[in-house]
PDB file of N, CA and C in Angstrom:
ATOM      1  N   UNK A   1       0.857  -1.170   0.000  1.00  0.00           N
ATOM      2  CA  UNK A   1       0.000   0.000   0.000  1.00  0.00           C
ATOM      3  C   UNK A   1       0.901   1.231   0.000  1.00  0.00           C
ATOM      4  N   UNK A   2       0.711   1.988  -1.268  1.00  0.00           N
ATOM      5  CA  UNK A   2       1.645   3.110  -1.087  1.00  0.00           C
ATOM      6  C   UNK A   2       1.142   4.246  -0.244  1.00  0.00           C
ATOM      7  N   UNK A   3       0.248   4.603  -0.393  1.00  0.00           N
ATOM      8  CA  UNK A   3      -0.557   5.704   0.559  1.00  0.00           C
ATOM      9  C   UNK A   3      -1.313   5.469   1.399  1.00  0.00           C
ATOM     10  N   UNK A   4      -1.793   4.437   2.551  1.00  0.00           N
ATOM     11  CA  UNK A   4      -2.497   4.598   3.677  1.00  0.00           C
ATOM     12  C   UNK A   4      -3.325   5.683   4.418  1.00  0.00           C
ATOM     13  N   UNK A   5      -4.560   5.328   4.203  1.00  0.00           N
ATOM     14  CA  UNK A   5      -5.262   6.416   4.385  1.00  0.00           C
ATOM     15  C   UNK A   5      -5.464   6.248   6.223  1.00  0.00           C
ATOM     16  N   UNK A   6      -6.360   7.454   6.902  1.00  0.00           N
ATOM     17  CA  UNK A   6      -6.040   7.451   8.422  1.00  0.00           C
ATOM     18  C   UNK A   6      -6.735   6.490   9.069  1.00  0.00           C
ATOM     19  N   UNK A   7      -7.941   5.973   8.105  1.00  0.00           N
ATOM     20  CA  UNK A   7      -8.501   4.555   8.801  1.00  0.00           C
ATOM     21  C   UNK A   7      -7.444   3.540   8.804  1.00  0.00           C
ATOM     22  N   UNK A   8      -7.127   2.897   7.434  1.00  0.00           N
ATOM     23  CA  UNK A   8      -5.735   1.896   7.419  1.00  0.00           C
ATOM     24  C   UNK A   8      -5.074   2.386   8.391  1.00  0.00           C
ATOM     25  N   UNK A   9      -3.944   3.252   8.381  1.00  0.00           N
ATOM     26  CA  UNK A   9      -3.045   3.606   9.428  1.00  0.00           C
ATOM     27  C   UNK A   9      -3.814   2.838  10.697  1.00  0.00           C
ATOM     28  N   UNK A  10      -4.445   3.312  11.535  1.00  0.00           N
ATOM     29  CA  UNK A  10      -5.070   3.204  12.930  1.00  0.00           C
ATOM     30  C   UNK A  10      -5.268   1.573  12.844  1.00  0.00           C
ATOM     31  N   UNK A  11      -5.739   0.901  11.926  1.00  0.00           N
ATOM     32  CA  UNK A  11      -5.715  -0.254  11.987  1.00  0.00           C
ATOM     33  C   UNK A  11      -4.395  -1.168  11.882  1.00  0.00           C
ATOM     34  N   UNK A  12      -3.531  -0.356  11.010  1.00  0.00           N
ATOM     35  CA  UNK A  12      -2.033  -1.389  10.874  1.00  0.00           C
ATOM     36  C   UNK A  12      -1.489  -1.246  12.362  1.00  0.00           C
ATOM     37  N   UNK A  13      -1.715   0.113  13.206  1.00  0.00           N
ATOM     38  CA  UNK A  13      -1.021  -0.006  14.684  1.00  0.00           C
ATOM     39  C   UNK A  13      -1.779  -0.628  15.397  1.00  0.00           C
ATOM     40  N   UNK A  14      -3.130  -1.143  15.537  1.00  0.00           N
ATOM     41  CA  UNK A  14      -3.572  -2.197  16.304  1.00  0.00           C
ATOM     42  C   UNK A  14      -3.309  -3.115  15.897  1.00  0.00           C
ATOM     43  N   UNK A  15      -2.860  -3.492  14.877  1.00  0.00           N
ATOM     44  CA  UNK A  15      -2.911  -5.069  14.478  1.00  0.00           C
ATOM     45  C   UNK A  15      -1.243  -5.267  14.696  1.00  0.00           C
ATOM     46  N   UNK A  16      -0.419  -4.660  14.818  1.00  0.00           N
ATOM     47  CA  UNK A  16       1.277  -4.904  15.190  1.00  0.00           C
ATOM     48  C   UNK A  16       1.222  -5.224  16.382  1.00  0.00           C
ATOM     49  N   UNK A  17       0.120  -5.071  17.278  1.00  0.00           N
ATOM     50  CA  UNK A  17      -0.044  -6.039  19.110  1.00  0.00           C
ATOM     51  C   UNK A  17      -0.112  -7.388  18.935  1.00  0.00           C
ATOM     52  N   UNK A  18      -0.333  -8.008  17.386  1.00  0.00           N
ATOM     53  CA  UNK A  18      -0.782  -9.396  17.473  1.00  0.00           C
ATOM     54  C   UNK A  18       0.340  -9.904  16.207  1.00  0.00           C
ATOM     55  N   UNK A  19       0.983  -8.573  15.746  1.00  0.00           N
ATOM     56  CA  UNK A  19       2.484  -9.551  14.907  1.00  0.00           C
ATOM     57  C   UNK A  19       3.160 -10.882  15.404  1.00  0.00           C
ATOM     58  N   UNK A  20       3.273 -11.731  14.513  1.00  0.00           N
ATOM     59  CA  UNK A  20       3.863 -12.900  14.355  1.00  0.00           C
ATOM     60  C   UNK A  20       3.126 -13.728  14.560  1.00  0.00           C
ATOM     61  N   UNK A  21       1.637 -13.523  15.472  1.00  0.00           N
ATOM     62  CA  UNK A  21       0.979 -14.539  15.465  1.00  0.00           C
ATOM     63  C   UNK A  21       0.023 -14.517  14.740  1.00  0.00           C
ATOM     64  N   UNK A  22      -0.205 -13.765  13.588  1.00  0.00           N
ATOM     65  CA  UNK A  22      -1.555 -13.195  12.520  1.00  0.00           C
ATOM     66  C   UNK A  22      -0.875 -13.187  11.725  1.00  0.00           C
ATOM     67  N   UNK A  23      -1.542 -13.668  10.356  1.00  0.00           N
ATOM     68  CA  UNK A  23      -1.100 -13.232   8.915  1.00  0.00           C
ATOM     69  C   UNK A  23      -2.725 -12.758   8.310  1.00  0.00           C
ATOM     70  N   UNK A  24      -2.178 -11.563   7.724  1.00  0.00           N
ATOM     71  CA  UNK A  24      -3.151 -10.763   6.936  1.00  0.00           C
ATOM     72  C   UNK A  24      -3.374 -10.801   5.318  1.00  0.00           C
ATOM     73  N   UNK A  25      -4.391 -11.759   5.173  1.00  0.00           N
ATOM     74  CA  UNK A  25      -4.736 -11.628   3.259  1.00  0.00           C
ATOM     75  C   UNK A  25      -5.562 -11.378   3.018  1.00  0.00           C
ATOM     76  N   UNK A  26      -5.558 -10.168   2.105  1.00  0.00           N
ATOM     77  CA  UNK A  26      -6.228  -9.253   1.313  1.00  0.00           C
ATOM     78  C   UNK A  26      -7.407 -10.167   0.691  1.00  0.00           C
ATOM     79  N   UNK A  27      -8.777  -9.898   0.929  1.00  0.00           N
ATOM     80  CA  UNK A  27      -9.826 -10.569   0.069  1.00  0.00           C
ATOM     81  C   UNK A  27     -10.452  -9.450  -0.394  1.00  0.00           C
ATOM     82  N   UNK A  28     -10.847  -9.471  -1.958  1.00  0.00           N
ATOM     83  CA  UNK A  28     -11.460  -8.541  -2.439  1.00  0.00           C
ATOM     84  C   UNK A  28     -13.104  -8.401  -2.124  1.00  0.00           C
ATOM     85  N   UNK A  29     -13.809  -7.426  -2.124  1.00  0.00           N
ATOM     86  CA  UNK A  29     -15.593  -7.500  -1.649  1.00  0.00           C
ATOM     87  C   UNK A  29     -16.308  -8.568  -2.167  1.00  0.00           C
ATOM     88  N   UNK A  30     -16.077  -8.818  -3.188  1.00  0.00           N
ATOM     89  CA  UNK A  30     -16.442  -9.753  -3.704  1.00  0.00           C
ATOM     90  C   UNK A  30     -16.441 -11.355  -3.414  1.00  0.00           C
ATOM     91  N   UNK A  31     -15.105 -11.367  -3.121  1.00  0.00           N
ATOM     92  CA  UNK A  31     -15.074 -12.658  -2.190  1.00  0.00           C
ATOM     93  C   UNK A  31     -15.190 -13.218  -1.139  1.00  0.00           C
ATOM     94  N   UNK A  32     -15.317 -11.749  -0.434  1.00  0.00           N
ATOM     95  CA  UNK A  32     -14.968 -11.751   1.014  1.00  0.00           C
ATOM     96  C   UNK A  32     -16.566 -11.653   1.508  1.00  0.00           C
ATOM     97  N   UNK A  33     -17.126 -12.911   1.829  1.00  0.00           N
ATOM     98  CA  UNK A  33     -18.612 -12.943   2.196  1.00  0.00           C
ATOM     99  C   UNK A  33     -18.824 -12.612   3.377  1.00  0.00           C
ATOM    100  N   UNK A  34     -17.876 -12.991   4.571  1.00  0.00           N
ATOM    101  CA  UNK A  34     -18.388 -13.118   5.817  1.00  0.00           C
ATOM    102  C   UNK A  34     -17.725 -11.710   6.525  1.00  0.00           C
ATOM    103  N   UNK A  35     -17.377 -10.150   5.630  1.00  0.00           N
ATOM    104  CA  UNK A  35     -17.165  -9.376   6.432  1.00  0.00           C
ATOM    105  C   UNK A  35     -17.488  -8.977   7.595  1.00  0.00           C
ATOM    106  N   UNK A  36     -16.556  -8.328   8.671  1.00  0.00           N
ATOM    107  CA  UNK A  36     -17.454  -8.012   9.822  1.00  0.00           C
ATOM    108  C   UNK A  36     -17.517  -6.660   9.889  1.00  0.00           C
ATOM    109  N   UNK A  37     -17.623  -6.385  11.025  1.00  0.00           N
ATOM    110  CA  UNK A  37     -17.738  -4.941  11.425  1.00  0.00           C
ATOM    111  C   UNK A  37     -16.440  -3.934  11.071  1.00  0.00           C
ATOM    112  N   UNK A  38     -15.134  -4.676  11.624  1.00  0.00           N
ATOM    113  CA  UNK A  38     -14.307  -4.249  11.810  1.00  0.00           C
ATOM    114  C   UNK A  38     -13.414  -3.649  10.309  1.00  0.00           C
ATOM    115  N   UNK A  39     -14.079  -3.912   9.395  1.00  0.00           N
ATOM    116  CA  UNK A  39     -14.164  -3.172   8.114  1.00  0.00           C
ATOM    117  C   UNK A  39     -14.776  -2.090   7.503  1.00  0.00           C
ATOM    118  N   UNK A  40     -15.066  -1.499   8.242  1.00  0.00           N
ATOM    119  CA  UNK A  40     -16.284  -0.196   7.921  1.00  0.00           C
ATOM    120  C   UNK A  40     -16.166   0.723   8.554  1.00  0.00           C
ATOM    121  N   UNK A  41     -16.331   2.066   8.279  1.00  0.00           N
ATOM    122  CA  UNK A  41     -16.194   3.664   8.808  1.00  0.00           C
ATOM    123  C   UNK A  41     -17.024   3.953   9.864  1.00  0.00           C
ATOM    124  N   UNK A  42     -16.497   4.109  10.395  1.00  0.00           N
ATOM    125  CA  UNK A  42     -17.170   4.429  12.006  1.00  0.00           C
ATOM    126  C   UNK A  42     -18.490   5.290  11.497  1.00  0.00           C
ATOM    127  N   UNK A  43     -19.351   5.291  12.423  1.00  0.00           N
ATOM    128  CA  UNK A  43     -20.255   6.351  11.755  1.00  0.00           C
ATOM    129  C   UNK A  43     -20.360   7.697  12.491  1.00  0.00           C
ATOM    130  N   UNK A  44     -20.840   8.747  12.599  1.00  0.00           N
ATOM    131  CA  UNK A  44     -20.658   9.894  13.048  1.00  0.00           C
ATOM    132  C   UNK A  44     -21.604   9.991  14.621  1.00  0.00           C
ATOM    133  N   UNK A  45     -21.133  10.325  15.743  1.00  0.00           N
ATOM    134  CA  UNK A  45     -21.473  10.726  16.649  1.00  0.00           C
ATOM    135  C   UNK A  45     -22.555  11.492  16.906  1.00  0.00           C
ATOM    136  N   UNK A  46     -23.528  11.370  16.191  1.00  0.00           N
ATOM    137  CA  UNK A  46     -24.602  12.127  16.162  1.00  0.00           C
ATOM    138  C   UNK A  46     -26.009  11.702  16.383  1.00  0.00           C
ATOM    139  N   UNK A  47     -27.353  12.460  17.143  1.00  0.00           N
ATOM    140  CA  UNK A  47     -28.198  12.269  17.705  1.00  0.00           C
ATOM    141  C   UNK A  47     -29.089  10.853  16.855  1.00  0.00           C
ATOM    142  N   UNK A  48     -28.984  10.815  15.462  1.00  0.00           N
ATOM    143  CA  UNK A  48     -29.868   9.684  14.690  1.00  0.00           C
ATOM    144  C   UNK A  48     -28.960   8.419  14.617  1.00  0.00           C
ATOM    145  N   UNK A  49     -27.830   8.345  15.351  1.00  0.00           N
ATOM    146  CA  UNK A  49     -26.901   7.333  15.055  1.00  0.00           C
ATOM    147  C   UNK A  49     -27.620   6.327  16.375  1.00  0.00           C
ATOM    148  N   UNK A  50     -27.652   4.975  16.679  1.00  0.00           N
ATOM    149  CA  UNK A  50     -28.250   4.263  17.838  1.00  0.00           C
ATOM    150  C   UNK A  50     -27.207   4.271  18.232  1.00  0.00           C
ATOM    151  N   UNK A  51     -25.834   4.435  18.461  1.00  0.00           N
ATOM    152  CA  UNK A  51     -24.829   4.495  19.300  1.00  0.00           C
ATOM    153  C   UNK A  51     -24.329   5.712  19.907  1.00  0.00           C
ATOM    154  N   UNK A  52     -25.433   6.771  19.361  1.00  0.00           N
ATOM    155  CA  UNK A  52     -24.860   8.055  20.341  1.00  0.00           C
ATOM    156  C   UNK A  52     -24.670   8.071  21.460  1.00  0.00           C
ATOM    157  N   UNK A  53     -23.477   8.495  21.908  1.00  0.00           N
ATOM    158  CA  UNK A  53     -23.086   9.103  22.980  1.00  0.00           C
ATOM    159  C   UNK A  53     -23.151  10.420  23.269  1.00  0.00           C
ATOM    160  N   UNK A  54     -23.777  11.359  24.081  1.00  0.00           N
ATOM    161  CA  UNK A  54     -23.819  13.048  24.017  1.00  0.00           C
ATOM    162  C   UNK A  54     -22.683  13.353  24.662  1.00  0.00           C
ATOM    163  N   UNK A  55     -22.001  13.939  24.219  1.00  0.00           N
ATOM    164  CA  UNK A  55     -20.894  15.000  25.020  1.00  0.00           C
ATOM    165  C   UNK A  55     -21.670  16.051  25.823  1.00  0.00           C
ATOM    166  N   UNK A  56     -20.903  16.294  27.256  1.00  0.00           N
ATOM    167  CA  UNK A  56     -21.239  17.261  27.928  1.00  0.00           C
ATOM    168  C   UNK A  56     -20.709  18.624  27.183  1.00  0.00           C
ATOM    169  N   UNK A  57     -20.956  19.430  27.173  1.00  0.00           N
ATOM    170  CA  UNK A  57     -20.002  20.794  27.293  1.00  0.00           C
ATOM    171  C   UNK A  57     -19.042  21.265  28.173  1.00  0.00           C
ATOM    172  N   UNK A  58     -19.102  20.878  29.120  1.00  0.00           N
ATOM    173  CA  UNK A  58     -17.993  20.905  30.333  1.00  0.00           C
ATOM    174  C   UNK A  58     -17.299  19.540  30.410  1.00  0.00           C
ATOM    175  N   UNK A  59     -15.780  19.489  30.618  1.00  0.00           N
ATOM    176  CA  UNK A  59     -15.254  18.661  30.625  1.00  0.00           C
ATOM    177  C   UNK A  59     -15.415  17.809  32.007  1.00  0.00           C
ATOM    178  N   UNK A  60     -15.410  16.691  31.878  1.00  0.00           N
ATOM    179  CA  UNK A  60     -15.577  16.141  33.512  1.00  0.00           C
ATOM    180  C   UNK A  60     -14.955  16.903  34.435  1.00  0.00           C
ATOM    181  N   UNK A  61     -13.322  16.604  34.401  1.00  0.00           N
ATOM    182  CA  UNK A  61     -12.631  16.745  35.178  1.00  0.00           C
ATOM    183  C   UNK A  61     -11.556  18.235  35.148  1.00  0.00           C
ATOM    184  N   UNK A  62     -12.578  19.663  34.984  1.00  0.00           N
ATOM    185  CA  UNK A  62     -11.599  20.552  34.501  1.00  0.00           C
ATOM    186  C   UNK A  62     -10.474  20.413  35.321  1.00  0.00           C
ATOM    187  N   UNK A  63      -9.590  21.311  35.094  1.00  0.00           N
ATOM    188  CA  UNK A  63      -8.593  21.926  35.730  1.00  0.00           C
ATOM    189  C   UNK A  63      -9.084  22.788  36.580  1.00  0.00           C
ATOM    190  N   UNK A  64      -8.276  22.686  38.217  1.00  0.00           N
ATOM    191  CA  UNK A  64      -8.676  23.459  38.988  1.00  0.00           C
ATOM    192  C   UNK A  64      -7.534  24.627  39.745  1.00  0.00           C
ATOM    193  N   UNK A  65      -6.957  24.478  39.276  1.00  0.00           N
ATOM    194  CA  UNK A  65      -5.513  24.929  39.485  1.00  0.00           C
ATOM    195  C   UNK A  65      -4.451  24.416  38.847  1.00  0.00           C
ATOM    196  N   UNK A  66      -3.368  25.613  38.894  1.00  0.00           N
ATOM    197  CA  UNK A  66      -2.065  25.120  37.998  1.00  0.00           C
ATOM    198  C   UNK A  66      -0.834  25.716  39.285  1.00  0.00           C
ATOM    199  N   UNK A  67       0.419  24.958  39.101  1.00  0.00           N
ATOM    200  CA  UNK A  67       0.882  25.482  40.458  1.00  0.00           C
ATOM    201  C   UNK A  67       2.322  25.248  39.321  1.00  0.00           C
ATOM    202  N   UNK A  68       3.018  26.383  40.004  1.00  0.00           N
ATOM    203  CA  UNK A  68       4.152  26.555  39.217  1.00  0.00           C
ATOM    204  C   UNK A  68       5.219  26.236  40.058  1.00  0.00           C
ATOM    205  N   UNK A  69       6.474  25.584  39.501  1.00  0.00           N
ATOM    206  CA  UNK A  69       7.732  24.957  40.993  1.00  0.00           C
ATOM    207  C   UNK A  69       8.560  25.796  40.043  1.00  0.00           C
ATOM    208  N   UNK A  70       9.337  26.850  41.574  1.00  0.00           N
ATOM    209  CA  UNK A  70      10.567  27.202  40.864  1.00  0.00           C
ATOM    210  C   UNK A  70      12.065  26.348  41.134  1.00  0.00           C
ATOM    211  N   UNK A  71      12.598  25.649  40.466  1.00  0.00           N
ATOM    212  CA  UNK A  71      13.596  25.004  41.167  1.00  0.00           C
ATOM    213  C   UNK A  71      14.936  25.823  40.960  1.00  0.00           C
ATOM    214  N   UNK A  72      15.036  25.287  42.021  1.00  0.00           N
ATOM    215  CA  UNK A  72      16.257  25.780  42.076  1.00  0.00           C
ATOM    216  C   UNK A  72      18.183  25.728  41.476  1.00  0.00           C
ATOM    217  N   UNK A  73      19.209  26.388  41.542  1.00  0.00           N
ATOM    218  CA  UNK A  73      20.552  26.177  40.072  1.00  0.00           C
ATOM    219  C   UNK A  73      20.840  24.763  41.675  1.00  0.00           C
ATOM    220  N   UNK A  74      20.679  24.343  42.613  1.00  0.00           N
ATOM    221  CA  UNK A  74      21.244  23.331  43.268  1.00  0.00           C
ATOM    222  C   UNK A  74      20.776  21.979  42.349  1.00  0.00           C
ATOM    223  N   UNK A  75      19.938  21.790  42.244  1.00  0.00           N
ATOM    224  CA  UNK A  75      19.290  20.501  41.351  1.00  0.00           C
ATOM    225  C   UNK A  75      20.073  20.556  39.866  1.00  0.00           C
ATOM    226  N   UNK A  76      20.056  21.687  39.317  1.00  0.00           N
ATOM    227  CA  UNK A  76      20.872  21.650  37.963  1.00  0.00           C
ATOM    228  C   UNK A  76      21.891  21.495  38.276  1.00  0.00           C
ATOM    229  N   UNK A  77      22.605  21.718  39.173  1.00  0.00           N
ATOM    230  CA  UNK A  77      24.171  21.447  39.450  1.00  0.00           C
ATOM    231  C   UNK A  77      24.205  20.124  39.882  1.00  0.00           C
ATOM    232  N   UNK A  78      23.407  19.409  40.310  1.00  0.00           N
ATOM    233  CA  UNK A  78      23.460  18.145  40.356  1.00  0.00           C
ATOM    234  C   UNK A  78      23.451  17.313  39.410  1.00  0.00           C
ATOM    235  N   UNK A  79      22.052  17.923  38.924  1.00  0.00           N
ATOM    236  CA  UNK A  79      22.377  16.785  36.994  1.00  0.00           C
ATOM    237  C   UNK A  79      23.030  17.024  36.664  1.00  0.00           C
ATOM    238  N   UNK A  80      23.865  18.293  36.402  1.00  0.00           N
ATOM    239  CA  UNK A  80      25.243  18.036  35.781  1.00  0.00           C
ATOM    240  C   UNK A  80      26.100  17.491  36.092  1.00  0.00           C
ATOM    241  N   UNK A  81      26.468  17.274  37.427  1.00  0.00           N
ATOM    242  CA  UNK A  81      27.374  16.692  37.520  1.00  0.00           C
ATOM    243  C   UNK A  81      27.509  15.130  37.654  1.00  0.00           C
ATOM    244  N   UNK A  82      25.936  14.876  37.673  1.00  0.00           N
ATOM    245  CA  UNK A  82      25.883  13.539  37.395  1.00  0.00           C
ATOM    246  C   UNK A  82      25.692  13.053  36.157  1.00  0.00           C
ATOM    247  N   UNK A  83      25.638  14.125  35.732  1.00  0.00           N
ATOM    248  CA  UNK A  83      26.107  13.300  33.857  1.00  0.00           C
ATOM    249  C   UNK A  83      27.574  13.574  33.716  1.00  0.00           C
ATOM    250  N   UNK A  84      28.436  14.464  33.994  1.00  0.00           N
ATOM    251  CA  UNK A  84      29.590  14.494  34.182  1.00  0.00           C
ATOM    252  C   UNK A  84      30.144  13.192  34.554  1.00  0.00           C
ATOM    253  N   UNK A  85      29.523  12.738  35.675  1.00  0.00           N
ATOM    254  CA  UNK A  85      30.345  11.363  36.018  1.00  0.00           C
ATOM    255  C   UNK A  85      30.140   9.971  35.142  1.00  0.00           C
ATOM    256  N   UNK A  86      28.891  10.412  34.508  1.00  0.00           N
ATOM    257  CA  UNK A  86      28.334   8.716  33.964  1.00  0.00           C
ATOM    258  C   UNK A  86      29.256   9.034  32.748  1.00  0.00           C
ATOM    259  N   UNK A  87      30.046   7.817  31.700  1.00  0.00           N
ATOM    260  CA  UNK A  87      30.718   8.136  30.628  1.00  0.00           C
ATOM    261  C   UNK A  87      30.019   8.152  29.871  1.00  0.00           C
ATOM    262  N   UNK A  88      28.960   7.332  29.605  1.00  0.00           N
ATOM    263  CA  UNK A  88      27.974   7.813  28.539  1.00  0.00           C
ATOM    264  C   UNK A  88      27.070   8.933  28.411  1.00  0.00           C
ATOM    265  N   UNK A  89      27.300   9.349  29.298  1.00  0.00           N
ATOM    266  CA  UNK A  89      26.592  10.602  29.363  1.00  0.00           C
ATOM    267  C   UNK A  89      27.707  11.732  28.791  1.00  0.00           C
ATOM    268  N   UNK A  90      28.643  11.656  29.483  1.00  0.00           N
ATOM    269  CA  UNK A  90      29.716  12.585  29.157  1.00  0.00           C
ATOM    270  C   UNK A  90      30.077  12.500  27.518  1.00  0.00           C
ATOM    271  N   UNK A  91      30.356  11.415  27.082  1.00  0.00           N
ATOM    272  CA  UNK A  91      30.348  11.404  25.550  1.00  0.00           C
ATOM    273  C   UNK A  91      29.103  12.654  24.699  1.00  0.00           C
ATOM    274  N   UNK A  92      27.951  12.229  25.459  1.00  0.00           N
ATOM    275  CA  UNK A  92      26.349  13.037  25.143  1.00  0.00           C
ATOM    276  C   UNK A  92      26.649  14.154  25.038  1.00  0.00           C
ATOM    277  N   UNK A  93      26.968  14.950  26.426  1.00  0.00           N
ATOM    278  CA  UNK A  93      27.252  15.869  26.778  1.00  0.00           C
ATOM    279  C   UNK A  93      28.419  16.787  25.766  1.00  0.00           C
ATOM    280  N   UNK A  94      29.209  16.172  25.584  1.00  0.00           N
ATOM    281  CA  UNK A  94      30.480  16.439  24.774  1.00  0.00           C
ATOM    282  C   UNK A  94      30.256  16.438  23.685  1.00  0.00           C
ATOM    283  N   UNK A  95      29.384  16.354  22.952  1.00  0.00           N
ATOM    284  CA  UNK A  95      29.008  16.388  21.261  1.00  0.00           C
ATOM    285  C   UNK A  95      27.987  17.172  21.279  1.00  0.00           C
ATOM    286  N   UNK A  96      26.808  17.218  22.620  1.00  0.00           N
ATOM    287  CA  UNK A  96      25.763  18.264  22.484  1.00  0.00           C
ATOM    288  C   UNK A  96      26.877  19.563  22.759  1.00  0.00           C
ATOM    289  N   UNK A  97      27.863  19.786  23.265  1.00  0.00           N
ATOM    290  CA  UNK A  97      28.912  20.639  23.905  1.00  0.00           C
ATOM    291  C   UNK A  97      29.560  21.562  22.470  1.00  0.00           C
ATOM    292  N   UNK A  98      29.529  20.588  21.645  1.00  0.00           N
ATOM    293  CA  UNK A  98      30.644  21.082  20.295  1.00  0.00           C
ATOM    294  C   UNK A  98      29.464  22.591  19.321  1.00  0.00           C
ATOM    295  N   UNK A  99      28.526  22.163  19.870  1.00  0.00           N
ATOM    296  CA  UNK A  99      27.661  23.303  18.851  1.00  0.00           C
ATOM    297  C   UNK A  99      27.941  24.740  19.249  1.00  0.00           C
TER     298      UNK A  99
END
């Protein structure tokens, strides 16, 4: 498939949870008698659909506050110097360093 449209997509990443133990072959409409559900476009969220669900207008769970942390240069001086000590880090450090 050269172009995957956003239904395909969403379906090739659920179906990579069950790689190696599934193989997938293409049946054309025609042959393919016993389609199920799981082939077809969702339908739209709306009042004539029998699966509506209504959205509230208010979100359940707003936000009730936001709280801001100032931290402090002691904590940054710590990660640094604990990437300083790890060598793989220091390699990191040393090439993010060269710019």
């Amino acid at each position: 498939m050269n172009t995957p449209t956003r239904h395909m997509l969403r379906w090739q990443i659920a179906i990579q949870e069950c790689r190696g133990n599934t193989t997938i072959v293409h049946k054309s409409g025609n042959t393919h008698k016993n389609a199920d559900g799981l082939n077809r476009w969702a339908l739209p969220n709306t009042p004539d659909n029998t699966s509506y669900v209504p959205t509230s207008a208010e979100p359940q769970n707003p936000i009730e506050g936001i709280k801001i942390a100032d931290v402090g240069t002691e904590f940054f001086e710590e990660v640094r110097e604990s990437y300083q000590k790890d060598k793989n880090c220091h390699i990191i450090t040393a090439l993010l360093d060269k710019d």
